[in-house]
N, C-alpha and C. Protein backbone atom coordinates (compact mmCIF):
# COMPACT_ATOMS: atom_id res chain seq x y z
N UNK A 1 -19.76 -14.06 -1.23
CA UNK A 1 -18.67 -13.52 -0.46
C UNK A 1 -19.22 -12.53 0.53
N UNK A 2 -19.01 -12.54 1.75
CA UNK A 2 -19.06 -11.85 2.99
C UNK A 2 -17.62 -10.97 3.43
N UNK A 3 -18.35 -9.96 3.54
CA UNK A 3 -17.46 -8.94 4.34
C UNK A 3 -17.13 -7.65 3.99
N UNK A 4 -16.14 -7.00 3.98
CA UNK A 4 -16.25 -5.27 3.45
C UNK A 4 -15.48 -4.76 2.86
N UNK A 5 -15.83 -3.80 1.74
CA UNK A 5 -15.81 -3.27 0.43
C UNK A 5 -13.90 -3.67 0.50
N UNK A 6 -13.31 -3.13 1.60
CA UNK A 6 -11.65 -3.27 1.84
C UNK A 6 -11.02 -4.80 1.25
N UNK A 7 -11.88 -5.27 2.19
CA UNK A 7 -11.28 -7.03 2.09
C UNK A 7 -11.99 -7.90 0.75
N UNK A 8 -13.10 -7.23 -0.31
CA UNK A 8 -13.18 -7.48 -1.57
C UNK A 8 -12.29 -7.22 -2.32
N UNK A 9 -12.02 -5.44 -1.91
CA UNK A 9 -11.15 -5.12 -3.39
C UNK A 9 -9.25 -5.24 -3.29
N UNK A 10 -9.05 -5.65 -2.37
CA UNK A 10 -7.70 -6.18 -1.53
C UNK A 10 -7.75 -7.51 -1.77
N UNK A 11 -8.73 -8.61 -2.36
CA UNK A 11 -8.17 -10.05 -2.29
C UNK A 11 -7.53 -10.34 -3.46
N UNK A 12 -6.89 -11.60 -3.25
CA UNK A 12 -6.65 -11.63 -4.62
C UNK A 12 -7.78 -12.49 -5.96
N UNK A 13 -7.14 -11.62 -7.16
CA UNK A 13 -7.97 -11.79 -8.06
C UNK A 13 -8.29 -13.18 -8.71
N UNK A 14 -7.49 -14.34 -8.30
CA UNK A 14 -7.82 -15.72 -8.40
C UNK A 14 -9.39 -15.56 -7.54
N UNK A 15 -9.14 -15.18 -6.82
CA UNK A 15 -10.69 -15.33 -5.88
C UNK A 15 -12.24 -14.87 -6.59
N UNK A 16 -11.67 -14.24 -7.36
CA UNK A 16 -13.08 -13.22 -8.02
C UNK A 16 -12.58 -13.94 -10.01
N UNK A 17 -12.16 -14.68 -10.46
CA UNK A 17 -12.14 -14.53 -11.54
C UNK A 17 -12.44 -15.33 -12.38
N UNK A 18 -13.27 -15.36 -13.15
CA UNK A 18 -14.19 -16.45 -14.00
C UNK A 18 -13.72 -16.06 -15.37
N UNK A 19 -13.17 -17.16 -16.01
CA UNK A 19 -13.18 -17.68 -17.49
C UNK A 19 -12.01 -16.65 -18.22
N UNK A 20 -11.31 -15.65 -17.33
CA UNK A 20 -9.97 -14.80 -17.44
C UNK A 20 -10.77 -13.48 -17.34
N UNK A 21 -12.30 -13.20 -16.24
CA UNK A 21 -12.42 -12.05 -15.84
C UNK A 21 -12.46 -12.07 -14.50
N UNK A 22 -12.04 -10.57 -13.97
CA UNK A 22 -12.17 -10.37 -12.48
C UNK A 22 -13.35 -9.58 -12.84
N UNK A 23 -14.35 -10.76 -11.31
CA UNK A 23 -16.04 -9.88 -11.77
C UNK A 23 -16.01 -9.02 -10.78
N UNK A 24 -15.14 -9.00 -9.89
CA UNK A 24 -15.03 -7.35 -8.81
C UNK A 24 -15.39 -6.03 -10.09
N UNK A 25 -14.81 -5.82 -10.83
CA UNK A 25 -15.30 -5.09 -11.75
C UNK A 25 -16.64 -4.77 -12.45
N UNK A 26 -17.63 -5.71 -12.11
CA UNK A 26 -18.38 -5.97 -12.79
C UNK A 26 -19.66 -6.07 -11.43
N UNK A 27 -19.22 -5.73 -10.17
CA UNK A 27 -20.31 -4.92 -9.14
C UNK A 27 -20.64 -4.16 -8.89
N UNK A 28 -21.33 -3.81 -9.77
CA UNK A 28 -21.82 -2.34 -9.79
C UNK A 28 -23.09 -2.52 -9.74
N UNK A 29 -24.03 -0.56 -9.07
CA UNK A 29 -25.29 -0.57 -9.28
C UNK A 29 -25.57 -0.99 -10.22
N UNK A 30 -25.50 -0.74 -11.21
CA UNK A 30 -26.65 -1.01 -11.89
C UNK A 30 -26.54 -2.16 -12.70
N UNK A 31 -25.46 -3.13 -12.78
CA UNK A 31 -26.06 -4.76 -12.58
C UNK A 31 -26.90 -5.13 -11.79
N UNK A 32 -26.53 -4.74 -10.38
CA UNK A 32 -27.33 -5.04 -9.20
C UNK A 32 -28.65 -4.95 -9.77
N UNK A 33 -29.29 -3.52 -10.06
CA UNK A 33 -30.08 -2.94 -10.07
C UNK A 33 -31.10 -3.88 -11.46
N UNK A 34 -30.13 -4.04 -12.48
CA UNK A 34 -31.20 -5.07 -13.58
C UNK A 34 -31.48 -6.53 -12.46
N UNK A 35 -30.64 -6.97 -11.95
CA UNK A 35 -30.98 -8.55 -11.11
C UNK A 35 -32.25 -8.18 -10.58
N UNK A 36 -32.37 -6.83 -9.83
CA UNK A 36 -33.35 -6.59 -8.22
C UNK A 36 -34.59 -6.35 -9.88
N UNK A 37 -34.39 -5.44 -10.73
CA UNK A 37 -35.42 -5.81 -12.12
C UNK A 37 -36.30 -6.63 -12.35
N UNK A 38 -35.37 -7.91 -12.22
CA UNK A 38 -35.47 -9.55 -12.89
C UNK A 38 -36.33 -10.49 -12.22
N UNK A 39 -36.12 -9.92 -10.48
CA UNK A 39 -36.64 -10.95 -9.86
C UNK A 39 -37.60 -11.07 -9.62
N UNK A 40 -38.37 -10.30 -9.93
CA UNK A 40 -39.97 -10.65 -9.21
C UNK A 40 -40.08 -9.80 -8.31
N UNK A 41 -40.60 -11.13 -7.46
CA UNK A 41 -41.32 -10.80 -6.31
C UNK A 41 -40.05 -11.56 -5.06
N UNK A 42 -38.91 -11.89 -5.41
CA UNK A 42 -38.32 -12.25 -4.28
C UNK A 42 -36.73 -11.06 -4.73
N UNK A 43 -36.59 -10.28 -4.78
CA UNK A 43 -34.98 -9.27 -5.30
C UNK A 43 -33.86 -9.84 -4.56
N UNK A 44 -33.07 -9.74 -5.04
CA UNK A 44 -31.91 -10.17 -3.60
C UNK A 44 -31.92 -8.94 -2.98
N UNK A 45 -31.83 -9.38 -2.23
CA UNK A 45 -31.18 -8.22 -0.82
C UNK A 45 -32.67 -7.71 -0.42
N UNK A 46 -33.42 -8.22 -0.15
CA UNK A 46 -35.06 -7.55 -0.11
C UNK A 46 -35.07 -8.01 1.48
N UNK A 47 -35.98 -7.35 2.44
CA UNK A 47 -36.37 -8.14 3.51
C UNK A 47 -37.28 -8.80 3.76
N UNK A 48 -37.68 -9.25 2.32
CA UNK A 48 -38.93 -10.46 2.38
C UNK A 48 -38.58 -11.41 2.21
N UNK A 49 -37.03 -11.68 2.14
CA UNK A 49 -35.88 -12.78 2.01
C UNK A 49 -35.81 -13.35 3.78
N UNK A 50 -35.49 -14.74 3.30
CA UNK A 50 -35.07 -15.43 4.98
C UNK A 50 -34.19 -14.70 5.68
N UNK A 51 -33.59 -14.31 5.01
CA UNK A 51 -32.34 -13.58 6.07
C UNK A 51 -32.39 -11.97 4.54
N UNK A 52 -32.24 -11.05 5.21
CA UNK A 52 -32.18 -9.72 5.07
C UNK A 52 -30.45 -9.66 4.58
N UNK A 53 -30.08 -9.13 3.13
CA UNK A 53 -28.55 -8.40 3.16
C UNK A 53 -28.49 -6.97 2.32
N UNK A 54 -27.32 -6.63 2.09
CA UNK A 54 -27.39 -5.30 1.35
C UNK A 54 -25.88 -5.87 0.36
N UNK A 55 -25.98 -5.73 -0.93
CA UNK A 55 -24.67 -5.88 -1.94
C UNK A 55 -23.54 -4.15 -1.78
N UNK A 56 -22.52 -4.84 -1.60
CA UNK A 56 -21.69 -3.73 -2.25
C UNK A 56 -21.45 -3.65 -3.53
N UNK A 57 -20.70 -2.30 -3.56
CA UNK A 57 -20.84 -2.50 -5.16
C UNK A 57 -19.17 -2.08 -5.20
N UNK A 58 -18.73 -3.24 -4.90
CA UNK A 58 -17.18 -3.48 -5.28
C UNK A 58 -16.71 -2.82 -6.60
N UNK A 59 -17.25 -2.65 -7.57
CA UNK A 59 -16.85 -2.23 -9.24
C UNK A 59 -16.90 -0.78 -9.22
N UNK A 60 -17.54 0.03 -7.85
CA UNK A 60 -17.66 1.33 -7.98
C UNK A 60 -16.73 1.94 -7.02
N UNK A 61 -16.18 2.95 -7.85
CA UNK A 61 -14.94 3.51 -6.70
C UNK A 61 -15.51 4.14 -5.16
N UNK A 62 -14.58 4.38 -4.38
CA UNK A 62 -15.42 5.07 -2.97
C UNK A 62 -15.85 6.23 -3.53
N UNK A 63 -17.06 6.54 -2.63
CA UNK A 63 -17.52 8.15 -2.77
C UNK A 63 -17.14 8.72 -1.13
N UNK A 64 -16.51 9.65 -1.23
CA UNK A 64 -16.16 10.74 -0.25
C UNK A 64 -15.48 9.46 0.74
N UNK A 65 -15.11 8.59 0.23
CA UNK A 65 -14.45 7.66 1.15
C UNK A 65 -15.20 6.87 1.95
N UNK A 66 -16.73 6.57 1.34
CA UNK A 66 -17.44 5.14 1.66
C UNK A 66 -17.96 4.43 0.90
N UNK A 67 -18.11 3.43 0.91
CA UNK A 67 -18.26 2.48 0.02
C UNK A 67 -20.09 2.57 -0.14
N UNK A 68 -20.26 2.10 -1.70
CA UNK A 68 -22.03 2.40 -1.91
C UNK A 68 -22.52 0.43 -1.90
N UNK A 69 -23.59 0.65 -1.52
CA UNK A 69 -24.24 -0.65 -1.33
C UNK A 69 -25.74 -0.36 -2.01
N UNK A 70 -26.21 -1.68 -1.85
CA UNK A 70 -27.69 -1.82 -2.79
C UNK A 70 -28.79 -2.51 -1.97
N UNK A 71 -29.63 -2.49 -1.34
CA UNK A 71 -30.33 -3.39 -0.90
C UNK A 71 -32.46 -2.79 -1.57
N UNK A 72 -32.94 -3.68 -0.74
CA UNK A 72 -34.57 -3.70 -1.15
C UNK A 72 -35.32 -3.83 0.63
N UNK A 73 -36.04 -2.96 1.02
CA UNK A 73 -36.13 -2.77 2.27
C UNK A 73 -37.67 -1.78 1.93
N UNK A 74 -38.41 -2.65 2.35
CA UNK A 74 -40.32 -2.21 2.50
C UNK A 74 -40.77 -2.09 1.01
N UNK A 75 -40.22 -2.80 0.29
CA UNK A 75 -40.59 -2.63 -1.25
C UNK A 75 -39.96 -1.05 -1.70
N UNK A 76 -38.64 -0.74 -1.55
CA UNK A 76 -38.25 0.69 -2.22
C UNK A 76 -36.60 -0.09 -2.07
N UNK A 77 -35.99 0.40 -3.14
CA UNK A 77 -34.73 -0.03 -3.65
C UNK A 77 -34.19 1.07 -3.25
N UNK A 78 -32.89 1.00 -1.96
CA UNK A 78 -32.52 1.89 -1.64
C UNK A 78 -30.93 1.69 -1.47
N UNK A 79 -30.07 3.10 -1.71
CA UNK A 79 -28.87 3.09 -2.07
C UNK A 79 -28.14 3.80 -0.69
N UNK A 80 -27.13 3.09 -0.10
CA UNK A 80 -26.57 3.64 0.83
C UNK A 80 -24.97 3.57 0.61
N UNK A 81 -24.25 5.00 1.59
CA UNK A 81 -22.78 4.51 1.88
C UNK A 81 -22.66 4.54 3.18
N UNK A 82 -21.30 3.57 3.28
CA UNK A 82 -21.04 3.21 4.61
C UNK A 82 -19.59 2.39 4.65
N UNK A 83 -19.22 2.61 5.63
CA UNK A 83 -17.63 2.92 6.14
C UNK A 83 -16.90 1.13 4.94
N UNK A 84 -16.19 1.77 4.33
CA UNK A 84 -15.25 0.71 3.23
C UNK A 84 -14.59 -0.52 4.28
N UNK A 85 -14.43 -0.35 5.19
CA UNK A 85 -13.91 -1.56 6.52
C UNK A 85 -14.89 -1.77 7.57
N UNK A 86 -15.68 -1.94 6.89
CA UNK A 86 -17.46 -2.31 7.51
C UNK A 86 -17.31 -3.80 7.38
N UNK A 87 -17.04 -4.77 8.18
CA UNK A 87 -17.08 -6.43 7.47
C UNK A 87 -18.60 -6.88 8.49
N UNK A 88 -19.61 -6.79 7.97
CA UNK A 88 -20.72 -7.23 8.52
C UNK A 88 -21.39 -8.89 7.66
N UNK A 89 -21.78 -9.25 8.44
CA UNK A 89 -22.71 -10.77 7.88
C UNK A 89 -23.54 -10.27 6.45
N UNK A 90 -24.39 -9.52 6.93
CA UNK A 90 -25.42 -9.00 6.15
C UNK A 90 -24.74 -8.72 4.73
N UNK A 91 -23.67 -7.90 4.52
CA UNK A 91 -22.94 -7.25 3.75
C UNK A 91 -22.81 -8.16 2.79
N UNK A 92 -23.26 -8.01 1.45
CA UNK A 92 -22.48 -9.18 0.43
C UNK A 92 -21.65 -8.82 -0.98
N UNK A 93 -20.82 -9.49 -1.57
CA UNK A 93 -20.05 -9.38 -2.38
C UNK A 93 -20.76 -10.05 -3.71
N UNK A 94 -21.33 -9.12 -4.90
CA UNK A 94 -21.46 -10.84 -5.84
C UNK A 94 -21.18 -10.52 -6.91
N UNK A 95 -20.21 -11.40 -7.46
CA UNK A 95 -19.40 -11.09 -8.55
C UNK A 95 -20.98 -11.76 -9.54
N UNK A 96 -20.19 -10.95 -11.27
CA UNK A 96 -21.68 -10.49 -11.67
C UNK A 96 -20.49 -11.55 -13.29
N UNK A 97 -21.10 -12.13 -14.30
CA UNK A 97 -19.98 -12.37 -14.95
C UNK A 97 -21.13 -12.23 -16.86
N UNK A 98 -19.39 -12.01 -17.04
CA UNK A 98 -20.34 -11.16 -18.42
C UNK A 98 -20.49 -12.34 -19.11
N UNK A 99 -21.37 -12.14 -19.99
CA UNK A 99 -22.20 -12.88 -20.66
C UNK A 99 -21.99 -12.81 -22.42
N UNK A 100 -21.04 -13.51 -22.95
CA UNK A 100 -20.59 -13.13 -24.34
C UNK A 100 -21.39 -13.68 -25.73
């Protein structure tokens, strides 16, 4: 899913919901943060990827009224905020789903 933190946590929850969970809940750092763990040598959101993105982290409330994101940029895992009605390409949504 593409676009910004607004138009994630505003859709509806048919859109985000696997097996009777909404995984909007379930984007958070530090899922993110075990995946970027997991991967090796390719992380999502890294810019040694074909195309370069940064995850929001839809599951985490705003801070001071911007939304926090996750990306991997020169080999350092770095945490940014930035405006909650930001709908950029780059920007991604990824629902995370629990594992029972």
């Amino acid at each position: 899913m593409e676009g910004s933190y607004q138009q994630v946590t505003v859709a509806p929850s048919d859109e985000f919901t696997v097996l009777g969970t909404d995984t909007r809940r379930l984007m958070t750092r530090q899922l993110w943060g075990a995946r970027v763990l997991q991967a090796g040598q390719r992380p999502p959101d890294c810019d040694r990827n074909d195309r370069w993105t940064f995850t929001l982290f839809a599951g985490e409330p705003l801070t001071d009224h911007q939304a926090e994101s996750g990306t991997v940029l020169k080999g350092k895992v770095r945490f940014r905020l930035g405006k909650s009605d930001r709908g950029i390409g780059s920007a991604r949504g990824v629902p995370a789903i629990a594992i029972c």
